[in-house]
Protein backbone atom coordinates (compact mmCIF):
# COMPACT_ATOMS: atom_id res chain seq x y z
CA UNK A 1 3.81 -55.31 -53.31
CA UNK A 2 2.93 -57.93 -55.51
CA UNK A 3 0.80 -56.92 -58.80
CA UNK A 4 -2.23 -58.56 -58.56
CA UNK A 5 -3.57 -60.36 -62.24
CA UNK A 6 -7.18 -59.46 -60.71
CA UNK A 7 -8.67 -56.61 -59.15
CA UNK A 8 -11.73 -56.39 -56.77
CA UNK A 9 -13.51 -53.89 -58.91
CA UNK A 10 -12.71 -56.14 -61.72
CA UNK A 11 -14.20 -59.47 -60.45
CA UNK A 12 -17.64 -57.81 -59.22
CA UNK A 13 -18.58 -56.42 -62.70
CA UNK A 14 -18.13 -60.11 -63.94
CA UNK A 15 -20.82 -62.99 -64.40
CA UNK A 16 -20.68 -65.86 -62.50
CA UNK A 17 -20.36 -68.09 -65.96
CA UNK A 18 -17.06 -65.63 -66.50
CA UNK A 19 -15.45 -66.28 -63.13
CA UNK A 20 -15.98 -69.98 -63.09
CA UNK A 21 -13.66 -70.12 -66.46
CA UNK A 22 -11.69 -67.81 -64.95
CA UNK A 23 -11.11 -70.01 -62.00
CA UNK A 24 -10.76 -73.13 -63.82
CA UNK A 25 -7.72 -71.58 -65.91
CA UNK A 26 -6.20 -70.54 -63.14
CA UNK A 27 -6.64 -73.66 -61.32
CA UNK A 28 -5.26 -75.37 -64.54
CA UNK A 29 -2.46 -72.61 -64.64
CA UNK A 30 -1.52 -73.52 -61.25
CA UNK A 31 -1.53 -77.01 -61.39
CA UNK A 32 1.18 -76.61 -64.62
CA UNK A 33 3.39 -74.37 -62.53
CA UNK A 34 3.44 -77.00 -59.81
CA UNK A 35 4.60 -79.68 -61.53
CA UNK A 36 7.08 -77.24 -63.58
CA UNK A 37 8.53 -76.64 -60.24
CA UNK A 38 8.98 -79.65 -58.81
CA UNK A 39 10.90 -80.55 -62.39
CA UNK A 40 12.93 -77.68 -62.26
CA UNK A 41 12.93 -74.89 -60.51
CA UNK A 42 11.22 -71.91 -61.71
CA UNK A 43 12.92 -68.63 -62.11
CA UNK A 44 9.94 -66.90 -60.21
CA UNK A 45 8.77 -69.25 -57.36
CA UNK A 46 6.26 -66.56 -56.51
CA UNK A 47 4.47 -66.63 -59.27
CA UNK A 48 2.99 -70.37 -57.57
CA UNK A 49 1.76 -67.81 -54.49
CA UNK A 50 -0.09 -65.62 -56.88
CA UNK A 51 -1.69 -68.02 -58.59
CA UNK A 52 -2.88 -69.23 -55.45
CA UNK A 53 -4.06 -66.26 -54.26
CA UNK A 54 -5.75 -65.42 -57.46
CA UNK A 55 -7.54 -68.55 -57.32
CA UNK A 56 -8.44 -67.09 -53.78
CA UNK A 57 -9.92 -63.95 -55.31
CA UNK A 58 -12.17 -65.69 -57.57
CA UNK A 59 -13.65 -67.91 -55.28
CA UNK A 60 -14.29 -65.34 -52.69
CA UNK A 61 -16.12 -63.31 -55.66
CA UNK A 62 -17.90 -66.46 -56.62
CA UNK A 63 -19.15 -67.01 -53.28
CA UNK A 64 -20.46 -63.50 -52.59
CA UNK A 65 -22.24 -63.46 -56.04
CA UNK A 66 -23.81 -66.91 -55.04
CA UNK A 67 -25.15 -65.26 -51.32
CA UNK A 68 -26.77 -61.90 -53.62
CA UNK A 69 -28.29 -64.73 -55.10
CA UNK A 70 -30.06 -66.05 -52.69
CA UNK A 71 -31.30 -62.93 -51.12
């Protein structure tokens, strides 16, 4: 299994003014690794599929804090 940079328990004790940055450096993150890759390849093309599912994470977390929000 893949180690995940984020955990669930992690991401729910979190504000949602800590995710967003969170999510924008990964976003930023992922958008380096990209265009690393398409330069050269990199020596751990998973790490793109992490990132991506990191990003993932975050957003789900941001979304669920956003619905306890409005209830």
């Amino acid at each position: 299994m893949a180690n995940n940079k984020y955990t669930t328990l992690e991401l729910e004790g979190l504000s949602s003014n800590e995710l967003f940055t969170m999510l924008t450096e990964e976003q930023t993150d992922y958008k380096k690794l990209k265009f690393a890759h398409k330069i050269t390849p990199l020596e751990n093309p998973n790490l793109l599929k992490e990132t991506r599912r990191n990003i993932a994470r975050l957003k789900t977390q941001l979304r669920a804090k956003e619905l306890a929000e409005q209830n």
